[in-house]
PDB file of N, CA and C in Angstrom:
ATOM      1  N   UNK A   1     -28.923 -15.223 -17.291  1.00  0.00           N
ATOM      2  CA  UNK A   1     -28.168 -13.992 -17.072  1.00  0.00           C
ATOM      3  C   UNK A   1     -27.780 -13.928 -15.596  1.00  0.00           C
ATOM      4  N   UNK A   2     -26.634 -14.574 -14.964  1.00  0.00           N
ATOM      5  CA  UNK A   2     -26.273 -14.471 -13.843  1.00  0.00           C
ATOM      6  C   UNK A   2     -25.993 -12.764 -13.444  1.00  0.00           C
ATOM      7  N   UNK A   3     -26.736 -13.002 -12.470  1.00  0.00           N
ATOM      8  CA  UNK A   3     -26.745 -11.380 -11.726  1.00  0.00           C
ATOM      9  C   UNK A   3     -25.128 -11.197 -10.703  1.00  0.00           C
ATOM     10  N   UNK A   4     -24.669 -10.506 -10.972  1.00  0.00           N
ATOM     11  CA  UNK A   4     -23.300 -10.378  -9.878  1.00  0.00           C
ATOM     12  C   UNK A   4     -23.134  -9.143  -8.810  1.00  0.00           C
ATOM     13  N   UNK A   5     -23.482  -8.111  -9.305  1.00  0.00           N
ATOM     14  CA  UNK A   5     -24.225  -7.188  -7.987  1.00  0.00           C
ATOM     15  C   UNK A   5     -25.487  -6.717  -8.659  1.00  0.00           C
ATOM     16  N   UNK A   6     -25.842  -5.834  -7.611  1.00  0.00           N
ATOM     17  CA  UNK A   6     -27.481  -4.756  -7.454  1.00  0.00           C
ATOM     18  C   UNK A   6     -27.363  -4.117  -6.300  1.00  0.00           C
ATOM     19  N   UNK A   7     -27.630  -2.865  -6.351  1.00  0.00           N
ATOM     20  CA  UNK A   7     -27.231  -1.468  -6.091  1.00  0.00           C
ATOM     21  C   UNK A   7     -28.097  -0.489  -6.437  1.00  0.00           C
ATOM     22  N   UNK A   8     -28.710   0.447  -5.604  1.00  0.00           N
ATOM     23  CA  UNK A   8     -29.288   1.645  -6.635  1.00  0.00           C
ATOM     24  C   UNK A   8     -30.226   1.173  -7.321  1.00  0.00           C
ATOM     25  N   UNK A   9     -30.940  -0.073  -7.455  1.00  0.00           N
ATOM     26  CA  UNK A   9     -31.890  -0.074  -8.407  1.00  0.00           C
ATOM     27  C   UNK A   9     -31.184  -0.313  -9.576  1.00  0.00           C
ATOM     28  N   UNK A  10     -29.845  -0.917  -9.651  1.00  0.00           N
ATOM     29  CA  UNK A  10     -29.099  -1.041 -10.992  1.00  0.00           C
ATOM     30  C   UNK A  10     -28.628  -2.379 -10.631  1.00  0.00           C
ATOM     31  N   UNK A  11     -28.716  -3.397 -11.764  1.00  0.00           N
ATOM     32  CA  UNK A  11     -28.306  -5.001 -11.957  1.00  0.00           C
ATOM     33  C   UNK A  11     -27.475  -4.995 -12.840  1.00  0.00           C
ATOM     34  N   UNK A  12     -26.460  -5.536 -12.034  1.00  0.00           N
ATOM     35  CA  UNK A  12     -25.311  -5.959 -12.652  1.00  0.00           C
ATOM     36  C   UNK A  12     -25.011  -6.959 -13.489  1.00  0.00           C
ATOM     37  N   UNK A  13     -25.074  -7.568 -14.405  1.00  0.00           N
ATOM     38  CA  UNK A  13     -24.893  -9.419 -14.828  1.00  0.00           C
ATOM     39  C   UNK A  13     -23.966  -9.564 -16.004  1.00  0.00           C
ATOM     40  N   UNK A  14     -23.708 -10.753 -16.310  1.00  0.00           N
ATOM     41  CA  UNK A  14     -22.389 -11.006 -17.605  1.00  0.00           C
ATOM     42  C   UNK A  14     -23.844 -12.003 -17.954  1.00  0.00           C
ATOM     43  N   UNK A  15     -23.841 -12.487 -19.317  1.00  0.00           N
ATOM     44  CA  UNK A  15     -23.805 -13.716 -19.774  1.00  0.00           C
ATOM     45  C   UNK A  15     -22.947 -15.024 -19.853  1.00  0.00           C
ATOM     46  N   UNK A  16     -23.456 -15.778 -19.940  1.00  0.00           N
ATOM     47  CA  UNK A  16     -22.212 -16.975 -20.225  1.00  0.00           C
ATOM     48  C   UNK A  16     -21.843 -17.259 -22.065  1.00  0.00           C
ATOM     49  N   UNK A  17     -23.154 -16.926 -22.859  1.00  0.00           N
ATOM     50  CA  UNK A  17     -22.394 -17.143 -24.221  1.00  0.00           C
ATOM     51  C   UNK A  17     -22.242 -15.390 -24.811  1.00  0.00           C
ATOM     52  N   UNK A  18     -21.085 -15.262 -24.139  1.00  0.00           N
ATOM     53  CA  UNK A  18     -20.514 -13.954 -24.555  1.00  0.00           C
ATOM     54  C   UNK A  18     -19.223 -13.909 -25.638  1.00  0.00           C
ATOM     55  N   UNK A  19     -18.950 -12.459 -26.169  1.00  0.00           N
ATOM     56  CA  UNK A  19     -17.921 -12.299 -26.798  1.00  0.00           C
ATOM     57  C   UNK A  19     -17.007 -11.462 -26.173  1.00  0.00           C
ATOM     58  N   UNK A  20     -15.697 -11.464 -26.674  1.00  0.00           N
ATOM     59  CA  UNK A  20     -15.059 -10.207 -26.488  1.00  0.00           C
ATOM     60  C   UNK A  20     -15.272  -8.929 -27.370  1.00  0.00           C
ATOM     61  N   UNK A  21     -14.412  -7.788 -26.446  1.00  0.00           N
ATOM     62  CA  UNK A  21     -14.174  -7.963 -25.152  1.00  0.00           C
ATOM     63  C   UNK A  21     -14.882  -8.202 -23.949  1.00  0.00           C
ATOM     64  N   UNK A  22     -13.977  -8.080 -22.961  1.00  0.00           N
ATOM     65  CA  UNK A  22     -14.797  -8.382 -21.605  1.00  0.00           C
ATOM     66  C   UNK A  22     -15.792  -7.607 -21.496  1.00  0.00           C
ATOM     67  N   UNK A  23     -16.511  -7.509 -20.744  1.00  0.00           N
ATOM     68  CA  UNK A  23     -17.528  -6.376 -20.462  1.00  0.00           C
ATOM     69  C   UNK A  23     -18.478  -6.922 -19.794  1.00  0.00           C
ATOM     70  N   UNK A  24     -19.180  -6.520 -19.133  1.00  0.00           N
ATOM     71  CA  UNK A  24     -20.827  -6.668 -18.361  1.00  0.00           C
ATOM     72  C   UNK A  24     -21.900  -5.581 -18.500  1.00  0.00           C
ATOM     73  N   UNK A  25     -23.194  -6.741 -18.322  1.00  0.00           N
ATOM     74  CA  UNK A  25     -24.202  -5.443 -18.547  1.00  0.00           C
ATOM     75  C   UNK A  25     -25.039  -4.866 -17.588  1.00  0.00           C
ATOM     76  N   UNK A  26     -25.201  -3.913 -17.446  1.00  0.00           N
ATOM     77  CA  UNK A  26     -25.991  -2.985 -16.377  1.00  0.00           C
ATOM     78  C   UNK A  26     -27.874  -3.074 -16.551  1.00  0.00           C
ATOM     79  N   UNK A  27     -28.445  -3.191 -15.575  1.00  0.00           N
ATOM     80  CA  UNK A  27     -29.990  -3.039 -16.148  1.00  0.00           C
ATOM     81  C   UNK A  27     -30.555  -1.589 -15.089  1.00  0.00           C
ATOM     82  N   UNK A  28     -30.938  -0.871 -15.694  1.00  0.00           N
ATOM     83  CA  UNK A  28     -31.923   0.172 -14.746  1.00  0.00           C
ATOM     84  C   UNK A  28     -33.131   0.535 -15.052  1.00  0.00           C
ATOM     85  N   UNK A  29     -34.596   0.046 -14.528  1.00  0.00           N
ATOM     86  CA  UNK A  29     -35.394  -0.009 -14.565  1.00  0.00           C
ATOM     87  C   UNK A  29     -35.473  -0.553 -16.243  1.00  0.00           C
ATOM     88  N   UNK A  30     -36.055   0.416 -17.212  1.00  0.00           N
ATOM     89  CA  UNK A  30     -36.203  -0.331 -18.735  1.00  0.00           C
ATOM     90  C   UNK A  30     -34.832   0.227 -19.380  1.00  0.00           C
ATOM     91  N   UNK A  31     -33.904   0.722 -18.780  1.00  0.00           N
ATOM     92  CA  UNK A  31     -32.609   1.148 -19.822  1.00  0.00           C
ATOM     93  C   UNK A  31     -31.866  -0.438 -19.506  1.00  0.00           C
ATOM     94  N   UNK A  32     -30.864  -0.598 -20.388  1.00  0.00           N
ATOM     95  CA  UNK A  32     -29.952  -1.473 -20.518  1.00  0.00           C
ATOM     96  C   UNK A  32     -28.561  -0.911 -21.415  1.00  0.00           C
ATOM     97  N   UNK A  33     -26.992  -1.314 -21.011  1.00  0.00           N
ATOM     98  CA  UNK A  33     -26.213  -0.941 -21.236  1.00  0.00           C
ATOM     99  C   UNK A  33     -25.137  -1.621 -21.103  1.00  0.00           C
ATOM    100  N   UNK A  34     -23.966  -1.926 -21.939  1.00  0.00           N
ATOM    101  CA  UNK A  34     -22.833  -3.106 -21.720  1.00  0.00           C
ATOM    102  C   UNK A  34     -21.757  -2.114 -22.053  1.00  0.00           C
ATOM    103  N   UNK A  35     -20.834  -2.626 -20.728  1.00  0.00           N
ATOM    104  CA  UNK A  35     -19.656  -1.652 -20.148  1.00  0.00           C
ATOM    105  C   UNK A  35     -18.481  -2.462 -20.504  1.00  0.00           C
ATOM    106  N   UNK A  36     -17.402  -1.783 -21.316  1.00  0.00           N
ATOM    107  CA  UNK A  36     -15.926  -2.436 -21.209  1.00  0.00           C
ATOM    108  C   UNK A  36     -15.686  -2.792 -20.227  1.00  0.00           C
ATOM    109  N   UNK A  37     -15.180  -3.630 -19.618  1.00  0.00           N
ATOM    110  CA  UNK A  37     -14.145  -4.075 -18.284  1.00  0.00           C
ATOM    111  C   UNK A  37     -12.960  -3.340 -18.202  1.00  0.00           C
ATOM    112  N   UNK A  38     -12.086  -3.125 -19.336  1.00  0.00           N
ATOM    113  CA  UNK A  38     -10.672  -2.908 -19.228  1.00  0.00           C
ATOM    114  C   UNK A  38     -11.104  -1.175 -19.362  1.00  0.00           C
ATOM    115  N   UNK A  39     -11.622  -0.952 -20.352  1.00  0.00           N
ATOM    116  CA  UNK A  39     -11.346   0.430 -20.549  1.00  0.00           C
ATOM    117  C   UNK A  39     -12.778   1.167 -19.640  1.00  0.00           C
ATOM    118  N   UNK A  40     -13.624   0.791 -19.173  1.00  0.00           N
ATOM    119  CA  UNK A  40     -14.482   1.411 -18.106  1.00  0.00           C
ATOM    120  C   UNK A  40     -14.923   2.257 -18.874  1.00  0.00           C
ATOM    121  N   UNK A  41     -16.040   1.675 -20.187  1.00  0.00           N
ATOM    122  CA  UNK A  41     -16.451   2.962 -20.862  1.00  0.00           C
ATOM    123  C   UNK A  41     -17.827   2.511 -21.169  1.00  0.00           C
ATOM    124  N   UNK A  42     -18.868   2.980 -21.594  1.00  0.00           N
ATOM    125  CA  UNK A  42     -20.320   2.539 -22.181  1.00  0.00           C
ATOM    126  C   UNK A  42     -19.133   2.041 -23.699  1.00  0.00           C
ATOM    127  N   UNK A  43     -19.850   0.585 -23.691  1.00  0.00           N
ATOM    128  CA  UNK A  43     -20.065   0.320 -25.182  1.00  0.00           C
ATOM    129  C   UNK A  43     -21.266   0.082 -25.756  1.00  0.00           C
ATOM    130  N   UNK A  44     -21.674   0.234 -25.352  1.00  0.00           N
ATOM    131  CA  UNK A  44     -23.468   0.004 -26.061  1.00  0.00           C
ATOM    132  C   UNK A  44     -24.632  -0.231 -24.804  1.00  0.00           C
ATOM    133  N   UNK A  45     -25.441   0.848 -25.526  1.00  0.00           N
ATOM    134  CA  UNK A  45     -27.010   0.814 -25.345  1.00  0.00           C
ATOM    135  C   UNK A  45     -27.577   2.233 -24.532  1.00  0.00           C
ATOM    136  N   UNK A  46     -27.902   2.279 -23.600  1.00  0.00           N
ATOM    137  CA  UNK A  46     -28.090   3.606 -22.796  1.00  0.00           C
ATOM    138  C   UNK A  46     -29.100   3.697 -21.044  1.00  0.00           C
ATOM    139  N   UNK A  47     -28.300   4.506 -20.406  1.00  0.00           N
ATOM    140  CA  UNK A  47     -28.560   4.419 -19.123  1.00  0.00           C
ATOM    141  C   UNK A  47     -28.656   5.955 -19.038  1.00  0.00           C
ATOM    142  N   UNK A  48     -29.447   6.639 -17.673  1.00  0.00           N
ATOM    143  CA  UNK A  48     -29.272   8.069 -17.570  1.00  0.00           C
ATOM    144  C   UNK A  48     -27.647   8.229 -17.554  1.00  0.00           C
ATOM    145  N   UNK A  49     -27.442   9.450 -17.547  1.00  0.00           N
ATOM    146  CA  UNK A  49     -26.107  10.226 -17.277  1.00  0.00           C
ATOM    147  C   UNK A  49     -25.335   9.807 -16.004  1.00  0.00           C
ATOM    148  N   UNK A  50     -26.637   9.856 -14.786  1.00  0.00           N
ATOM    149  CA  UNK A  50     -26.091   9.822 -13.235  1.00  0.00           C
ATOM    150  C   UNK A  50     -25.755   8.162 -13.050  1.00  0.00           C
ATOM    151  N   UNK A  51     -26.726   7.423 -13.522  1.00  0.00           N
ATOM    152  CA  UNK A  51     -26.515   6.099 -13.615  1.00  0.00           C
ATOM    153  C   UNK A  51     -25.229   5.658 -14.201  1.00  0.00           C
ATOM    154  N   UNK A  52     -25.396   5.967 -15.456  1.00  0.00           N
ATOM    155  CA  UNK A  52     -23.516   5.725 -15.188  1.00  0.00           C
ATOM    156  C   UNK A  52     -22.814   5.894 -15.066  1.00  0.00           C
ATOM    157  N   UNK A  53     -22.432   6.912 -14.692  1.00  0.00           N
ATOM    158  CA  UNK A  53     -21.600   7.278 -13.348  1.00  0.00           C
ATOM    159  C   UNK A  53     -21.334   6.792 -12.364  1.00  0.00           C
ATOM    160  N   UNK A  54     -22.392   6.002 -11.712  1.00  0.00           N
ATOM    161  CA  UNK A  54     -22.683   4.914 -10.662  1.00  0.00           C
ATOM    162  C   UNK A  54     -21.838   3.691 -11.242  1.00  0.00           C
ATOM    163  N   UNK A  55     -21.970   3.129 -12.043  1.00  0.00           N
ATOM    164  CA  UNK A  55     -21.749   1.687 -12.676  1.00  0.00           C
ATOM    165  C   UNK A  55     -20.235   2.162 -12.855  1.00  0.00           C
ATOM    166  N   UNK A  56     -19.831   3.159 -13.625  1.00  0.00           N
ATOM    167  CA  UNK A  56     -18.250   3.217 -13.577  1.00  0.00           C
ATOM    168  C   UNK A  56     -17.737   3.332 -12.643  1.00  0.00           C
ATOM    169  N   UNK A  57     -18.158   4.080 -11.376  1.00  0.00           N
ATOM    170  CA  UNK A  57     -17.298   4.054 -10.273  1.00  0.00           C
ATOM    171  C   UNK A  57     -17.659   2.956  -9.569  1.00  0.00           C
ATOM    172  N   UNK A  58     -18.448   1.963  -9.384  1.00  0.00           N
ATOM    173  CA  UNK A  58     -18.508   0.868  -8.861  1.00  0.00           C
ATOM    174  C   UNK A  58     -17.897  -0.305  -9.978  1.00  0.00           C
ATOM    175  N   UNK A  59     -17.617   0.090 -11.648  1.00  0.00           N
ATOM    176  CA  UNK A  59     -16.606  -0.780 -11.944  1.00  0.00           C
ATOM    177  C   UNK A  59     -15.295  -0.830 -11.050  1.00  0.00           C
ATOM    178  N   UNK A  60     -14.827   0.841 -11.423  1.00  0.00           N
ATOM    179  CA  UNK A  60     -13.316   1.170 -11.000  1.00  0.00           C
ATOM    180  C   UNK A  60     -12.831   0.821  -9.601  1.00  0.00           C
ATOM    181  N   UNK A  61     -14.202   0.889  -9.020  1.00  0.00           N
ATOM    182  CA  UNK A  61     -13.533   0.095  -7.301  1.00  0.00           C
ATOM    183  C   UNK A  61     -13.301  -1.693  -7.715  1.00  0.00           C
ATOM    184  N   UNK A  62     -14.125  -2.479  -8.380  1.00  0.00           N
ATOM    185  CA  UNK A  62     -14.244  -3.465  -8.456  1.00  0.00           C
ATOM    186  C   UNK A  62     -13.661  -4.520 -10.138  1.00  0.00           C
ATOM    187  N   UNK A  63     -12.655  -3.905 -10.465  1.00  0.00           N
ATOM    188  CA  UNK A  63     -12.149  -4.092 -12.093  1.00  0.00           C
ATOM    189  C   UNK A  63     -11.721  -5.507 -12.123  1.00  0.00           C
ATOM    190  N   UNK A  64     -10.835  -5.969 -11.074  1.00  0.00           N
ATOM    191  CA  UNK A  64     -10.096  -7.075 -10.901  1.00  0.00           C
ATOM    192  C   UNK A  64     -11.452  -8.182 -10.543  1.00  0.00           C
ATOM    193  N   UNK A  65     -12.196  -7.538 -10.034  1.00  0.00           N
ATOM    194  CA  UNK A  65     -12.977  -8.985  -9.699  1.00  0.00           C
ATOM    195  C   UNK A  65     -13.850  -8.962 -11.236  1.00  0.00           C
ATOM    196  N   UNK A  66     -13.902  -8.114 -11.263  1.00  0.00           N
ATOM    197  CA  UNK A  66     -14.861  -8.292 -12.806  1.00  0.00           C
ATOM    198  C   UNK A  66     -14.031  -9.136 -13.980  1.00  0.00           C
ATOM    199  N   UNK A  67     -13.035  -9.024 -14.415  1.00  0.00           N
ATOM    200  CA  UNK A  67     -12.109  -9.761 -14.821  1.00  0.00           C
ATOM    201  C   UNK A  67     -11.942 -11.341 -14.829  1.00  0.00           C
ATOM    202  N   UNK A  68     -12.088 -11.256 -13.039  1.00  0.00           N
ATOM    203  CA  UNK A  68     -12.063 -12.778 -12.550  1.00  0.00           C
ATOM    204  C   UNK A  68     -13.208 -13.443 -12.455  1.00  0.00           C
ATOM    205  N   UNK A  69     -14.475 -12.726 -12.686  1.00  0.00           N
ATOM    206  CA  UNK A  69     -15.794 -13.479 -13.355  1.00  0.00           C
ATOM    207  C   UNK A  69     -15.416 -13.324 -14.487  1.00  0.00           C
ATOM    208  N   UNK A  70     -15.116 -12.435 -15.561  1.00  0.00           N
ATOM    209  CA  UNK A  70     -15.357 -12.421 -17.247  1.00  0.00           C
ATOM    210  C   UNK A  70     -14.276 -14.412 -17.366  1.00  0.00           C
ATOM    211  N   UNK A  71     -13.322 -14.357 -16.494  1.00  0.00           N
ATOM    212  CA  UNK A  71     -12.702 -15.686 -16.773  1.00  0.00           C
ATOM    213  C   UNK A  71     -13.715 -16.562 -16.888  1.00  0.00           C
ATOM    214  N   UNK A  72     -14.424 -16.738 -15.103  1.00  0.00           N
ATOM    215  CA  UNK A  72     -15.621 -17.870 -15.306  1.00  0.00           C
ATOM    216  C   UNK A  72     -16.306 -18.018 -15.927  1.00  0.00           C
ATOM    217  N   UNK A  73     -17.096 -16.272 -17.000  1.00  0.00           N
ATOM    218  CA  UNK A  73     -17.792 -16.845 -17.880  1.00  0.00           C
ATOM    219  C   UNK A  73     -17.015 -17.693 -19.368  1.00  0.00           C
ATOM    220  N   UNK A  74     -16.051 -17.253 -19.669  1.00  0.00           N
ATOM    221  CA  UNK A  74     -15.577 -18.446 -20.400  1.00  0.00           C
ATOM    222  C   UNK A  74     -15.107 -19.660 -20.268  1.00  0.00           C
ATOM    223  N   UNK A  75     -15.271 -19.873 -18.889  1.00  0.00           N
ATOM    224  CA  UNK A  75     -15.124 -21.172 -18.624  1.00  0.00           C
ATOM    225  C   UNK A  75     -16.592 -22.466 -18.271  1.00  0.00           C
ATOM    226  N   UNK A  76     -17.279 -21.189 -18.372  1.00  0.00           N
ATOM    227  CA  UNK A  76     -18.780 -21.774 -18.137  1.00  0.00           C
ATOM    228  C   UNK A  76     -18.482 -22.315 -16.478  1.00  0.00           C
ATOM    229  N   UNK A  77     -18.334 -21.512 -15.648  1.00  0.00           N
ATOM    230  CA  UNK A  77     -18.324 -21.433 -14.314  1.00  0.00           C
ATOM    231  C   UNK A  77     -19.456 -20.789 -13.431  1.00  0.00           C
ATOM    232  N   UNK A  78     -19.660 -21.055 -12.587  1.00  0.00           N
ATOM    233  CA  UNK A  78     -20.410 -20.466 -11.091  1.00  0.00           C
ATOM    234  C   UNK A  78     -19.745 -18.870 -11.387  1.00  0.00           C
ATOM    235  N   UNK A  79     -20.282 -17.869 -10.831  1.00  0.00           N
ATOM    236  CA  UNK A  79     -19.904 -16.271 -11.308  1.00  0.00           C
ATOM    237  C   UNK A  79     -19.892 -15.579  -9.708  1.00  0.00           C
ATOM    238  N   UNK A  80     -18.897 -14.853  -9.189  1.00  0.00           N
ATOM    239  CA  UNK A  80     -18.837 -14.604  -8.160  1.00  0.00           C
ATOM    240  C   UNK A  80     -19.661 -13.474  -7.738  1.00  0.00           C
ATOM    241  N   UNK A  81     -20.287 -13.172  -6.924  1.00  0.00           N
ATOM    242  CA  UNK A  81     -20.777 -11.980  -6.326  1.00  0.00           C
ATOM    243  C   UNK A  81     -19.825 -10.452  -6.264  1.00  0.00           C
ATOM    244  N   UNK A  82     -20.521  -9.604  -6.599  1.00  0.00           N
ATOM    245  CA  UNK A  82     -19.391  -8.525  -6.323  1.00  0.00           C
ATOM    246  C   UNK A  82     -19.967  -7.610  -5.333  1.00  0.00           C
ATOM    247  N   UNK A  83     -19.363  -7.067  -4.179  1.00  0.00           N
ATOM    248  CA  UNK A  83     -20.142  -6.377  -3.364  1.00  0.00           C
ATOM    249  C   UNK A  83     -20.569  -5.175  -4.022  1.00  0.00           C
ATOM    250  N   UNK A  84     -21.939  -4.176  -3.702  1.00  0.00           N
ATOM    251  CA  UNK A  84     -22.389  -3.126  -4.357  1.00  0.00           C
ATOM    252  C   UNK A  84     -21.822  -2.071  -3.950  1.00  0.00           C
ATOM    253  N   UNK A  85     -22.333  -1.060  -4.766  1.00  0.00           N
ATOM    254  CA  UNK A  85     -21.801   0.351  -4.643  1.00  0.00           C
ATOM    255  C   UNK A  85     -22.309   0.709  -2.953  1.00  0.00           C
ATOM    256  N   UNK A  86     -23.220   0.651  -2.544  1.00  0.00           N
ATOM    257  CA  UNK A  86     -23.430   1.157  -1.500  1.00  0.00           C
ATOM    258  C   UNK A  86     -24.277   0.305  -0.650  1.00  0.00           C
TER     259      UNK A  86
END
């Protein structure tokens, strides 16, 4: 599970044998949660309220690079770093 940011006590990572759509998953402490890329929404699992809030607005600053890892993971590539929320 390549990690791509961490922030807040929140881990960011994609898998490499993933499906569509795009998306990445969030870890906070024992919650876990996988976020659309395109549409910036919870698709599954559960995080507090404030937490994601955090993860969407650190998608929405960062959409395009998320994108340009979701490529590498289908290419079975190295996964770029994304700078954190804060």
């Amino acid at each position: 599970m390549p990690e791509i940011s961490r922030f807040l006590g929140i881990i960011i990572s994609m898998y490499y044998n993933e499906h569509t759509p795009p998306h990445f998953h969030a870890k906070y402490g024992e919650f876990r949660a996988s976020f659309s890329i395109n549409e910036l929404k919870l698709i599954e699992g559960d995080l507090p309220k404030r937490i994601i809030s955090l993860v969407l607005e650190w998608a929405f600053l960062h959409r395009e690079e998320l994108l340009e890892d979701w490529e590498l993971v289908e290419r079975k590539d190295e996964l770029k770093k994304i700078e954190p929320l804060v």
